[in-house]
Protein backbone atom coordinates (compact mmCIF):
# COMPACT_ATOMS: atom_id res chain seq x y z
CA UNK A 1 11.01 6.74 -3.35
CA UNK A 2 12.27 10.09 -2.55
CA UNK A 3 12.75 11.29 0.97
CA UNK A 4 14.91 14.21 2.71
CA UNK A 5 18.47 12.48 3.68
CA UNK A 6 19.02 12.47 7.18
CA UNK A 7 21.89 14.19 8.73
CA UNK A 8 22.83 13.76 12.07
CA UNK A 9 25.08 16.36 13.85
CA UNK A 10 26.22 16.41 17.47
CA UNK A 11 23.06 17.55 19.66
CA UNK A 12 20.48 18.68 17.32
CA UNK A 13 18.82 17.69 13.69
CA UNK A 14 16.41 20.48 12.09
CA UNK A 15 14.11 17.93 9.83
CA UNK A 16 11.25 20.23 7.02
CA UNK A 17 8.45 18.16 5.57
CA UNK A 18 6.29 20.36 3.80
CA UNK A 19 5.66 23.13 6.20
CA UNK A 20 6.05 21.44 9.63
CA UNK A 21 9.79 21.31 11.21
CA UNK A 22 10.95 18.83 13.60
CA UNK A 23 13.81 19.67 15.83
CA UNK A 24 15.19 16.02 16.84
CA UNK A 25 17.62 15.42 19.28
CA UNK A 26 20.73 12.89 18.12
CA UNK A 27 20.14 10.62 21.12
CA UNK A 28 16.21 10.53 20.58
CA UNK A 29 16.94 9.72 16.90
CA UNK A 30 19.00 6.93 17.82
CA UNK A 31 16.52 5.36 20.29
CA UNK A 32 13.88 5.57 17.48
CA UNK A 33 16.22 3.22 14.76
CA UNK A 34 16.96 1.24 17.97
CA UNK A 35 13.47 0.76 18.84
CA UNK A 36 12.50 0.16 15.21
CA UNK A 37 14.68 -2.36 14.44
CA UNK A 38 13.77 -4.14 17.61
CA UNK A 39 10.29 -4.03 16.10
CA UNK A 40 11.12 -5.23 12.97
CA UNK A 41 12.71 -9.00 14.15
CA UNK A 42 9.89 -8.85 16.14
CA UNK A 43 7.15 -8.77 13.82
CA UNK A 44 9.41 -11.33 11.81
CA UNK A 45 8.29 -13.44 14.57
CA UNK A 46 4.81 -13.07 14.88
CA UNK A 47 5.22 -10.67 17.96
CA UNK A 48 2.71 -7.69 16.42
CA UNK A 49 1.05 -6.42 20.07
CA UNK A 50 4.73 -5.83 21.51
CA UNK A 51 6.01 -4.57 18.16
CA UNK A 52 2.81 -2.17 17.90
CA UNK A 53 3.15 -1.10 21.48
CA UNK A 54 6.68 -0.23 21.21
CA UNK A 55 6.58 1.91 17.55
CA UNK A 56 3.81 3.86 18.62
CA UNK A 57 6.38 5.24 21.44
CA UNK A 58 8.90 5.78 18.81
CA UNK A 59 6.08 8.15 16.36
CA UNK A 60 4.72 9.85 19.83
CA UNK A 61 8.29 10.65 20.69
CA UNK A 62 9.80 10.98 17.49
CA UNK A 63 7.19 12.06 14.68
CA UNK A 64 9.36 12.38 11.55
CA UNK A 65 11.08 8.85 12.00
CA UNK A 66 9.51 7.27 8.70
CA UNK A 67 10.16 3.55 8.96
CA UNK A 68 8.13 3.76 12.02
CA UNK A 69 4.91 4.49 10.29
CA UNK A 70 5.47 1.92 8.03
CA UNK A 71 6.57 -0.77 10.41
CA UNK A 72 3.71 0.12 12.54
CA UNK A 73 0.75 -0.72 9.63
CA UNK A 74 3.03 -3.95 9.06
CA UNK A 75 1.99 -4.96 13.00
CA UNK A 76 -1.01 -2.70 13.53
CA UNK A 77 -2.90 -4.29 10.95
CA UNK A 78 -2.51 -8.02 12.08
CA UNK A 79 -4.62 -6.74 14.98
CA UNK A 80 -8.56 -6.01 15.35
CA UNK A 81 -7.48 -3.83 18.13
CA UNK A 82 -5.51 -1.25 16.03
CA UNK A 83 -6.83 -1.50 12.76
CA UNK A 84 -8.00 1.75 13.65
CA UNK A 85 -5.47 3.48 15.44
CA UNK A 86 -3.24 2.12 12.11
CA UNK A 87 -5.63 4.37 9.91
CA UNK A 88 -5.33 7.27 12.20
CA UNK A 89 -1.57 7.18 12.56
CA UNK A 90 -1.47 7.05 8.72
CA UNK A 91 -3.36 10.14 8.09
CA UNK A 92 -1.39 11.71 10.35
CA UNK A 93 1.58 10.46 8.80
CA UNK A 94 0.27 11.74 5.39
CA UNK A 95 0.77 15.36 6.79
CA UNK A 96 3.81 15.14 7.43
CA UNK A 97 5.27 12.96 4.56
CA UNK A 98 3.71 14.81 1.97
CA UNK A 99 3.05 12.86 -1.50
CA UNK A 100 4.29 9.88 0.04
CA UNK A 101 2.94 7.13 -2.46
CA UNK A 102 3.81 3.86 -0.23
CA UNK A 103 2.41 5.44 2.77
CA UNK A 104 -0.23 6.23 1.21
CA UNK A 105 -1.12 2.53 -0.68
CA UNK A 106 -0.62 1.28 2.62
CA UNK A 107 -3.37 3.39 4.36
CA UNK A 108 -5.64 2.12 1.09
CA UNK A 109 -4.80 -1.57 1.91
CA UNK A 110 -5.65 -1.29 5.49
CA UNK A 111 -9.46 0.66 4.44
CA UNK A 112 -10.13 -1.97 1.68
CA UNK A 113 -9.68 -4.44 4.27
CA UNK A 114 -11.65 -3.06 6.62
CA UNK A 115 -14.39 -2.67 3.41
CA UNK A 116 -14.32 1.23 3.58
CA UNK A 117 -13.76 0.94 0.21
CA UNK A 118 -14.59 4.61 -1.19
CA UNK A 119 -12.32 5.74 1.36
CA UNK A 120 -9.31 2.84 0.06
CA UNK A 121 -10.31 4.31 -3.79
CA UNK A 122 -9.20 7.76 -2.55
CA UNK A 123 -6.28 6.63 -0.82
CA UNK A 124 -4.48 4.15 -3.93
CA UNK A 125 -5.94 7.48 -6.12
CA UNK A 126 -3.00 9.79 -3.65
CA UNK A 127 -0.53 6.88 -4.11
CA UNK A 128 -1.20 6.77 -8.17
CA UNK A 129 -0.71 10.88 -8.04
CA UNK A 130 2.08 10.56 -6.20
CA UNK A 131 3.82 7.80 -7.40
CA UNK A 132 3.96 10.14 -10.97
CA UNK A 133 5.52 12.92 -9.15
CA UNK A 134 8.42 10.27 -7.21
CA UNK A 135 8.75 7.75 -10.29
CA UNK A 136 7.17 4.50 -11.11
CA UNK A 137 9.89 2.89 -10.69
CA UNK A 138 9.49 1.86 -7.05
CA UNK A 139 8.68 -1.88 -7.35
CA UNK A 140 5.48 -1.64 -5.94
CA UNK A 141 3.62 0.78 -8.24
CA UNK A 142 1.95 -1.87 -10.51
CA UNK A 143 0.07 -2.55 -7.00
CA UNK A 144 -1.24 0.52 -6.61
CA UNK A 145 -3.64 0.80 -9.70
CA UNK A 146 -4.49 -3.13 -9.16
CA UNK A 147 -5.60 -2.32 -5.95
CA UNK A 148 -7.43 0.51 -7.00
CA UNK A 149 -9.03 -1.40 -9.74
CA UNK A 150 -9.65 -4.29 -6.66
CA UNK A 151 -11.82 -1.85 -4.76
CA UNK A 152 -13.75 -0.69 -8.35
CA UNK A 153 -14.54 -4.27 -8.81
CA UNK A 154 -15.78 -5.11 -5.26
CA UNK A 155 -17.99 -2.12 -5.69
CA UNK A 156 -18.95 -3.58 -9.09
CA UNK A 157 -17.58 -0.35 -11.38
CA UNK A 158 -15.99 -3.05 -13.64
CA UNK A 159 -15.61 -0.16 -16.26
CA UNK A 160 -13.37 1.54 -14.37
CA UNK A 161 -11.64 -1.09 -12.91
CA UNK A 162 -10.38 -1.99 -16.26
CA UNK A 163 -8.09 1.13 -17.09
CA UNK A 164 -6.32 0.65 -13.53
CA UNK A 165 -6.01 -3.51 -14.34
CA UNK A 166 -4.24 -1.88 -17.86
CA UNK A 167 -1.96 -0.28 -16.24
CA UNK A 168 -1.03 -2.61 -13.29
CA UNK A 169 -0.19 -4.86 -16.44
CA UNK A 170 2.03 -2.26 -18.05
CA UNK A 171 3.85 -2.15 -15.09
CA UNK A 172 3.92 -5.96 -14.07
CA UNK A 173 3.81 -7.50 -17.46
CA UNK A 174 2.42 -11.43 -17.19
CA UNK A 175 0.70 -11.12 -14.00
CA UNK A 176 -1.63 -14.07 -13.81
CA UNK A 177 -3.52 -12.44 -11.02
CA UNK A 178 -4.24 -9.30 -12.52
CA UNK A 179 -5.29 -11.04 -15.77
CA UNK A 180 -7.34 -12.77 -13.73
CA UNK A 181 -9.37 -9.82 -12.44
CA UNK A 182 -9.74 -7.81 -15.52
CA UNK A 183 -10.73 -10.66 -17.19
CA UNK A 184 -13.62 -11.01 -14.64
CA UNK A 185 -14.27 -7.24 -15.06
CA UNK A 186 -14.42 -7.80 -19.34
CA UNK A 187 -16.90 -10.51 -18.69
CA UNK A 188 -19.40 -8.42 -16.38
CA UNK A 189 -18.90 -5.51 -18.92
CA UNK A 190 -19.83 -8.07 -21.66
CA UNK A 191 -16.54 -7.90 -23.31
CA UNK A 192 -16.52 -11.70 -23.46
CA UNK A 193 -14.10 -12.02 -25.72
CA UNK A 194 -11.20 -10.33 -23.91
CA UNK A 195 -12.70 -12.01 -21.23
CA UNK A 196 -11.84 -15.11 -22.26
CA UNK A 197 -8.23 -13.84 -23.75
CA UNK A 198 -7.20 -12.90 -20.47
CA UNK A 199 -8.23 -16.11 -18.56
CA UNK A 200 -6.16 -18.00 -20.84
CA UNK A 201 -3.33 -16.23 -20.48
CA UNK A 202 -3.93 -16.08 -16.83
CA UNK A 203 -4.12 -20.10 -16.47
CA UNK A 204 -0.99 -20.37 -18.75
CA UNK A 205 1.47 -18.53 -16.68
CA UNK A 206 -0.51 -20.59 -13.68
CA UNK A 207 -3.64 -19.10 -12.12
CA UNK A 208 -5.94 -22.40 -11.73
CA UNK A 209 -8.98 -20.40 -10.75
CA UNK A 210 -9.44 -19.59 -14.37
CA UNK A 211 -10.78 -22.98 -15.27
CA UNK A 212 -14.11 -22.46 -13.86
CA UNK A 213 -14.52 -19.57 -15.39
CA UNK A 214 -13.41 -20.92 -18.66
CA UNK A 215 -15.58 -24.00 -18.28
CA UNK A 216 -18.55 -21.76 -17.83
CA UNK A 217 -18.20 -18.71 -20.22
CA UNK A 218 -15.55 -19.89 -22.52
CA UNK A 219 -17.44 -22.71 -24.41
């Protein structure tokens, strides 16, 4: 991931994302790591209301703070009450961290969950685009485009699903779970075959939900 280095000088930091500028005081910038952190070992503990409550303070106060976004979807979306207000601070997020992949997979995870999945599709499709401008390298990438090809199932495009399952595996060779999935996607596309390739590679490296299926279209 690529992001703009943060220097800190005695009273004031001048922070450019894209065309918005954030002037942010030293002392404010401190608060917000303070405050994040303080988040962070609390979510570690279950603790998502308080650790919600307090990062949305720290992004009202301190927009351009980046872990903050991110720590708030990790607490945000363990509750009903902000699923929401996750999605919105996202968005808003997305403005200012332009062609910012993980952000943006995040804000996908949170809509499939909440089954808005044409809106999810759009969102892993920003994190795919930008994930070839910042590298593939970043160790969740592979999750991106299974995600993507997730949400293609679920809305039964199995066709398409399969390219994204593809390249999930190119990324994230001898993942049972992906194997798993395109397999499925093979079968409903009458590929039956591959189908049944990929569910037995999938229970080899130790998926067990593959024996069903290979009981009942593998014979």
């Amino acid at each position: 991931m690529k992001y703009l280095s943060l220097m800190i000088f005695l009273l004031v930091t001048q922070f450019s994302f894209g065309q918005q500028i954030f002037d942010v005081d030293a002392e404010v910038r401190g608060n917000s790591i303070d405050i994040n952190n303080t988040a962070v070992d609390m979510i570690s503990k279950g603790n998502y209301e308080s650790a919600a409550r307090i990062l949305e303070i720290v992004i009202e106060d301190d927009p351009s703070f980046h872990s903050a976004y991110l720590n708030f979807y990790r607490a945000g979306s363990q509750l009903e009450s902000k699923k929401e207000k996750v999605i919105e601070t996202l968005r808003e997020g997305l403005l200012i961290f332009e062609e910012d992949d993980e952000m943006s997979y995040y804000l996908g995870n949170i809509l499939q969950r909440e089954n808005r999945i044409s809106e999810a599709i759009q969102a892993y499709s920003d994190a795919i685009k930008y994930s070839k401008i910042n590298g593939e390298e970043f160790e969740l990438v592979w999750a991106y485009h299974f995600n993507r090809g997730n949400c293609y199932l679920k809305s039964n495009q199995h066709a398409k699903a399969i390219p994204d399952y593809d390249y999930a595996l190119k990324l994230s060779p001898s993942n049972a779970d992906v194997l798993t999935n395109r397999g499925f996607c093979h079968y409903k596309v009458k590929n039956n075959d591959l189908a049944c390739e990929d569910w037995k590679e999938a229970k080899r490296l130790g998926n067990k939900q593959t024996d069903q299926y290979l009981q009942s279209f593998c014979k």
